[in-house]
Protein backbone atom coordinates (compact mmCIF):
# COMPACT_ATOMS: atom_id res chain seq x y z
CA UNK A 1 20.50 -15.20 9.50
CA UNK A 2 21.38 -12.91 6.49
CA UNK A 3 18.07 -13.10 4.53
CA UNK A 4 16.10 -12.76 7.90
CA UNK A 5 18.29 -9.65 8.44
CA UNK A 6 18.26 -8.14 5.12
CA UNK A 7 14.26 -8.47 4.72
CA UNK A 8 14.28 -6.43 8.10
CA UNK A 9 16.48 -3.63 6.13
CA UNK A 10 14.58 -3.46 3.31
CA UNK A 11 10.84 -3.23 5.13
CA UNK A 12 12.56 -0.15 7.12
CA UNK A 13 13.35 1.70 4.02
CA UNK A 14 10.52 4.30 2.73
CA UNK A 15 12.74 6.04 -0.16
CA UNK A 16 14.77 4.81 -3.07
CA UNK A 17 17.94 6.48 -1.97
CA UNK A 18 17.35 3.70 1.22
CA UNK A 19 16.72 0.90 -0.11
CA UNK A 20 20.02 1.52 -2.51
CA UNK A 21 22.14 1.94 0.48
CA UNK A 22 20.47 -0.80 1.85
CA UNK A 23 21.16 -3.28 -0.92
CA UNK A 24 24.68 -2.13 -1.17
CA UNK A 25 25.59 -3.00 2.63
CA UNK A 26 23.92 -6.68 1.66
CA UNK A 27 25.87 -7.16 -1.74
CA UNK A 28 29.06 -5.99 -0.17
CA UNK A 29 28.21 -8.66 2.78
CA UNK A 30 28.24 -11.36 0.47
CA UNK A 31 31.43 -9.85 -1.11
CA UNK A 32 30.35 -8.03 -4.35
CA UNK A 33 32.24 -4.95 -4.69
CA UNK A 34 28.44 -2.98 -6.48
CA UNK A 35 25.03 -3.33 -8.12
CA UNK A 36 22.90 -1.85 -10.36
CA UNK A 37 19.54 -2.63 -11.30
CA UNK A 38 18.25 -2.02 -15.02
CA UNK A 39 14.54 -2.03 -16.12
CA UNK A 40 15.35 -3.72 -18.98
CA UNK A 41 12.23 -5.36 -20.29
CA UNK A 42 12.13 -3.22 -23.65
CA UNK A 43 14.60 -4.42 -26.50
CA UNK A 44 15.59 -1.56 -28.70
CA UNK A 45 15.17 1.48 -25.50
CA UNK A 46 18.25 2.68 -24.61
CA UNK A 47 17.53 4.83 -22.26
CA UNK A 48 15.80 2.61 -19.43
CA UNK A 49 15.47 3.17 -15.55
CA UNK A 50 19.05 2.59 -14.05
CA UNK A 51 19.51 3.01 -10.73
CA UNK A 52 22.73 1.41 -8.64
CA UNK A 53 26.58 1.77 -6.82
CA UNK A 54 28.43 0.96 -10.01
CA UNK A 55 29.86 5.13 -10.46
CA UNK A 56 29.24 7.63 -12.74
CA UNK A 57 31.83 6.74 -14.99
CA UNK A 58 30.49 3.44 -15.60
CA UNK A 59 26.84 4.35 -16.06
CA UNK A 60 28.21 6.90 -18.76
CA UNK A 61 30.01 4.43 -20.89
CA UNK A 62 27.24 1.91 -20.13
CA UNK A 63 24.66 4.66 -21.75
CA UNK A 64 26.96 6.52 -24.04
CA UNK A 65 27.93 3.37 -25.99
CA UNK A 66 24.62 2.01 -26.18
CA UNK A 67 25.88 -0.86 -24.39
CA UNK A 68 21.86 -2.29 -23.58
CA UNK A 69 21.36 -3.25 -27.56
CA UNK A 70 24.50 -5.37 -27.29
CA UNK A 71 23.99 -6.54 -23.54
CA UNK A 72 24.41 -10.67 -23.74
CA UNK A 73 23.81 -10.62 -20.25
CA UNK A 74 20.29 -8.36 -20.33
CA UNK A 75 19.15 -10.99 -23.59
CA UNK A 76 19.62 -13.95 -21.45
CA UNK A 77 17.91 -12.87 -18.54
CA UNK A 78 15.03 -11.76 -20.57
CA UNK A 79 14.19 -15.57 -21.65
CA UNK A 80 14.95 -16.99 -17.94
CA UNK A 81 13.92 -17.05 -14.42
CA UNK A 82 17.19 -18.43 -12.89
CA UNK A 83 20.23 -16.52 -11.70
CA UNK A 84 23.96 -16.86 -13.81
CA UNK A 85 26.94 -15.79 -13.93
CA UNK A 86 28.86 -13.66 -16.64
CA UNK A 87 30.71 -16.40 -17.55
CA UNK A 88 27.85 -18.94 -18.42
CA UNK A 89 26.97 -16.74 -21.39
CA UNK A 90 28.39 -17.45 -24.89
CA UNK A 91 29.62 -14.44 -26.22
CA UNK A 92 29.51 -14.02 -30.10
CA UNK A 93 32.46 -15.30 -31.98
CA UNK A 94 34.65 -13.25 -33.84
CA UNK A 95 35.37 -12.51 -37.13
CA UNK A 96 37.68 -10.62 -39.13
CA UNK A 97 39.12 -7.66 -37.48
CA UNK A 98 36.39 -5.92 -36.11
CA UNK A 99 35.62 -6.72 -32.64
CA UNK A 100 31.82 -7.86 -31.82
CA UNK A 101 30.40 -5.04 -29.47
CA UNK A 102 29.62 -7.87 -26.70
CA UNK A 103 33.66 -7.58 -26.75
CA UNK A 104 33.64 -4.40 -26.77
CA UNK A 105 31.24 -4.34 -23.76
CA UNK A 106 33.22 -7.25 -21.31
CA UNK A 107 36.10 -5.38 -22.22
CA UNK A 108 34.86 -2.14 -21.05
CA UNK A 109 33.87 -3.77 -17.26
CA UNK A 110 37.22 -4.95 -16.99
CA UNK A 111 38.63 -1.81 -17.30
CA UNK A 112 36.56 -1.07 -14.15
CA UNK A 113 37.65 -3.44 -11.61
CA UNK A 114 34.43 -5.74 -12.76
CA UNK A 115 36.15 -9.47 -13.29
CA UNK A 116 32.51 -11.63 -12.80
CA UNK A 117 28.53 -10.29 -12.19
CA UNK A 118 25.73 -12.30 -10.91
CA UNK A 119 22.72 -11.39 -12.87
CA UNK A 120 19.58 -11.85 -11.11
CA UNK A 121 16.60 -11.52 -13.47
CA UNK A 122 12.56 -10.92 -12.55
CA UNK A 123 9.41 -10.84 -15.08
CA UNK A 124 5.81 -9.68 -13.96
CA UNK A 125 3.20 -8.10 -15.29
CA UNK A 126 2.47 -4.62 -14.41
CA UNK A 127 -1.53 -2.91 -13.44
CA UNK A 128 -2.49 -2.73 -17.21
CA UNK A 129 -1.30 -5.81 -18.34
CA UNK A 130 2.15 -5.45 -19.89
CA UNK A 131 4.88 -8.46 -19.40
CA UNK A 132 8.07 -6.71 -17.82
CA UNK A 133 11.57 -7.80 -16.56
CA UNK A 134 13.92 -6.19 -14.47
CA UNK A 135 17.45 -7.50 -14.22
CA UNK A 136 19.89 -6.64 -10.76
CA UNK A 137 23.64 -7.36 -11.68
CA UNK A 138 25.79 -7.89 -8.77
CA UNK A 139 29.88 -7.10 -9.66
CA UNK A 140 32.65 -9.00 -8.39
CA UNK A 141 35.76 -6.78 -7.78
CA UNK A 142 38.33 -10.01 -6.64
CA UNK A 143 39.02 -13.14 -8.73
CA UNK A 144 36.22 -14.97 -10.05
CA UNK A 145 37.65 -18.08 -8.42
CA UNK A 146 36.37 -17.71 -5.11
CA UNK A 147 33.16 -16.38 -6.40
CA UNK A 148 32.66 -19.62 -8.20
CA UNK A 149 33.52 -21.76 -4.77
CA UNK A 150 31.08 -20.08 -2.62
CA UNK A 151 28.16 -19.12 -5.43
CA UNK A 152 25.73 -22.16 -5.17
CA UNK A 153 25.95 -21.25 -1.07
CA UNK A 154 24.87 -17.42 -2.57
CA UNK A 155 22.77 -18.15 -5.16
CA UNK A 156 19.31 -19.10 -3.40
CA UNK A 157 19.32 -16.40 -0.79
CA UNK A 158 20.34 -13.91 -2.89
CA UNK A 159 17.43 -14.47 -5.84
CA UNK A 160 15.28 -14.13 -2.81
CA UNK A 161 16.34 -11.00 -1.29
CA UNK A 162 16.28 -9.72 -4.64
CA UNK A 163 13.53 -10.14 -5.78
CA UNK A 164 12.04 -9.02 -2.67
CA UNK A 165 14.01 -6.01 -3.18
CA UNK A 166 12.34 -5.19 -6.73
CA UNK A 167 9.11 -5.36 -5.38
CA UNK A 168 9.69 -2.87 -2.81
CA UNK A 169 11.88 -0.82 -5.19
CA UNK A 170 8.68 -0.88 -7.76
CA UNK A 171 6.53 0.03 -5.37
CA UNK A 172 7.76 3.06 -3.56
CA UNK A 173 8.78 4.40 -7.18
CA UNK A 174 4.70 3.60 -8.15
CA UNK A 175 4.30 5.74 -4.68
CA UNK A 176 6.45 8.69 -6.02
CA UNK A 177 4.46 9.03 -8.77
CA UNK A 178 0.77 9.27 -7.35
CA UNK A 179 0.35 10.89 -4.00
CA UNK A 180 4.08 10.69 -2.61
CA UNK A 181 2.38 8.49 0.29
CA UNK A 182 4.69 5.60 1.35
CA UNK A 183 2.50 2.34 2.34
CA UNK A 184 3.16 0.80 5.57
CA UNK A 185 4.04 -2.83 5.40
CA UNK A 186 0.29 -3.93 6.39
CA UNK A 187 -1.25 -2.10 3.62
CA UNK A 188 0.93 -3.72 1.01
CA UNK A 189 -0.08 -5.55 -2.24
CA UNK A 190 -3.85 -4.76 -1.78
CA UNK A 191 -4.52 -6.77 -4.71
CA UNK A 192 -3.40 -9.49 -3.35
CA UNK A 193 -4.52 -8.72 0.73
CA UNK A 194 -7.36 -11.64 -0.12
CA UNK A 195 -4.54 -14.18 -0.67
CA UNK A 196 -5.00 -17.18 1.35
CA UNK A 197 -2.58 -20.50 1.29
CA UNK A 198 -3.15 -23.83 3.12
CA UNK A 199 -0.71 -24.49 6.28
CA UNK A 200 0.78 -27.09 4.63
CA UNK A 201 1.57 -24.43 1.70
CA UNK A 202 2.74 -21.89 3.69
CA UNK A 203 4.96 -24.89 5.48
CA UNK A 204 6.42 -26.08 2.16
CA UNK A 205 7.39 -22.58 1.39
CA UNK A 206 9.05 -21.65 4.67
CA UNK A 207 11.05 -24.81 3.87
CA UNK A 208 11.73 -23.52 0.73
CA UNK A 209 12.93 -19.85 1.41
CA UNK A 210 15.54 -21.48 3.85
CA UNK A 211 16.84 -23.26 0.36
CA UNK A 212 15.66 -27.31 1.13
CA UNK A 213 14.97 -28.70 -2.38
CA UNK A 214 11.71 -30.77 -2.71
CA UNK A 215 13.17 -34.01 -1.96
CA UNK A 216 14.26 -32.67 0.92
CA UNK A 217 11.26 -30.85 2.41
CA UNK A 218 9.21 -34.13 1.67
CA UNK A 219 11.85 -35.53 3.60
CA UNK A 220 11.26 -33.34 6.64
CA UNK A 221 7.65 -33.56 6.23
CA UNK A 222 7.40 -37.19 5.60
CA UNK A 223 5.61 -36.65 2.55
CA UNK A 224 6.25 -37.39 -0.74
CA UNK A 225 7.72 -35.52 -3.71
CA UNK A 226 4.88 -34.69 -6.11
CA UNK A 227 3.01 -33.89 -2.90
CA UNK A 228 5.36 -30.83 -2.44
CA UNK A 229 5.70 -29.65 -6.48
CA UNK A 230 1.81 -30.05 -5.88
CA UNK A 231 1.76 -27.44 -2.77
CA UNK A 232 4.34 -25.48 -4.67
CA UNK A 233 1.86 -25.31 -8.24
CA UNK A 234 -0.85 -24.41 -6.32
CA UNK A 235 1.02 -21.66 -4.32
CA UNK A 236 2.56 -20.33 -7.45
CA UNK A 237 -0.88 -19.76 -8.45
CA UNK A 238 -2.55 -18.47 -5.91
CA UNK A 239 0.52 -15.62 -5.44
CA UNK A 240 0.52 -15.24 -9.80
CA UNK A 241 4.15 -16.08 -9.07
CA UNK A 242 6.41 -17.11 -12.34
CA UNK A 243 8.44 -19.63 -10.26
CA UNK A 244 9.19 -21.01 -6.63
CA UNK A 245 11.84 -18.54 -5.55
CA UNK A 246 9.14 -15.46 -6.87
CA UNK A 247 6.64 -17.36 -4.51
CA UNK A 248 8.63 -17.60 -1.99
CA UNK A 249 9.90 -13.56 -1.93
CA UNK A 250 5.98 -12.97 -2.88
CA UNK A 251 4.85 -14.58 0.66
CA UNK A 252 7.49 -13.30 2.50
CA UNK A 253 6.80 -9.61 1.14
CA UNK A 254 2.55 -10.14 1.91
CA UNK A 255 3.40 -11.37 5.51
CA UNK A 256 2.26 -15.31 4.89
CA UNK A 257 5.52 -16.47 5.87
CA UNK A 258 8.23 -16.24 8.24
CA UNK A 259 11.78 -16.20 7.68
């Protein structure tokens, strides 16, 4: 199973230069051709924590042009929780002869070998309170085409492993800059080692991280419905998750579930 498998690479990893490799090997699995991953919860700072497989030359123009003020992409997945695709963003129209930097921007990653991205975007709050979102973009080398026909089958798992990803990217960078001490797996999350969820939460969530809607899982579970967005709420809660897929990656990451 790829997510079960690509949890096990990341939990292995005690280094950031690891856990890049690490996500490279999975993104190329699923066919993406690079990644990079942008702490981009601060409009107006160009000069944010980057960190990815993309090449030099790319980061450079990326920077150089002050690409982040005119990022479509990095707006949209400030004001969302969902994964999307390049394409689902409107870019501005133009007019008259000058070209809208957005243009500019699309036009630059074609000119590297980038003809789609799957952005895959993640808000918290960090230890003294401030509201902050990351954003991983995932580049597609080959035509978008058969990106499109096997995305939905990508989609879920991939927001997961993502997201679990950024947690563990977050935290051995928070390491770095203390003591240098990398956490085992055990010791992680301390603020939330008092978490407890019901079985039947930590049931509807396993059911969840293996992508069964809520229909579904009431379905296996002979349950109904607003039983399961109920068990879900209350889980969200307890793990100060923004959504179901950040609950799921949150339990997975604390041990409270099993994939």
């Amino acid at each position: 199973m790829k997510l079960e498998k690509a949890i096990s690479d990341i939990e292995r990893c005690s280094s950031q230069d690891q856990l890049v490799a690490v996500l490279n090997t999975i993104v190329n699995d699923f066919g993406f051709a690079a990644f990079c991953f942008l702490d981009g919860g601060m409009p107006g700072k160009i000069d944010p924590f980057y960190v990815g497989t993309t090449g030099s030359g790319w980061e450079v123009d990326y920077a150089s042009n002050d690409f982040i003020l005119i990022d479509e992409c990095l707006k949209t997945a400030r004001r969302t929780n969902v994964p999307f695709l390049w394409a689902s963003v409107p870019l501005p129209q133009r007019t008259g002869k000058r070209k809208p930097g957005a243009h500019k921007l699309m036009e630059a990653a074609m000119d590297y070998g980038f003809q789609e991205g799957l952005v895959i975007p993640f808000h918290f709050v960090d230890d003294i309170g401030r509201m902050r979102s990351c954003v991983c973009t995932l580049f597609w080398h080959e035509k978008p085409t058969r990106l499109y026909q096997h995305i939905e089958d990508m989609r879920h798992i991939l927001h997961v492993i993502l997201i679990y990803w950024m947690q563990e990217l977050m935290r051995i960078r928070e390491i770095g800059k203390s003591s240098g001490e990398v956490i085992p797996f055990s010791r992680r999350e301390q603020a939330f080692e008092t978490t407890r969820l019901t079985d039947r939460e930590r049931e509807v969530l396993s059911w969840a991280s293996r992508g069964k809607t809520a229909a579904e899982t009431a379905s296996i579970l002979s349950i109904s419905t607003e039983t399961i967005d109920t068990h879900i709420k209350n889980a969200m809660e307890k793990l100060q998750a923004g959504n179901k897929t950040h609950a799921v990656a949150r339990s997975i990451f604390l041990g409270l579930i099993d994939v």
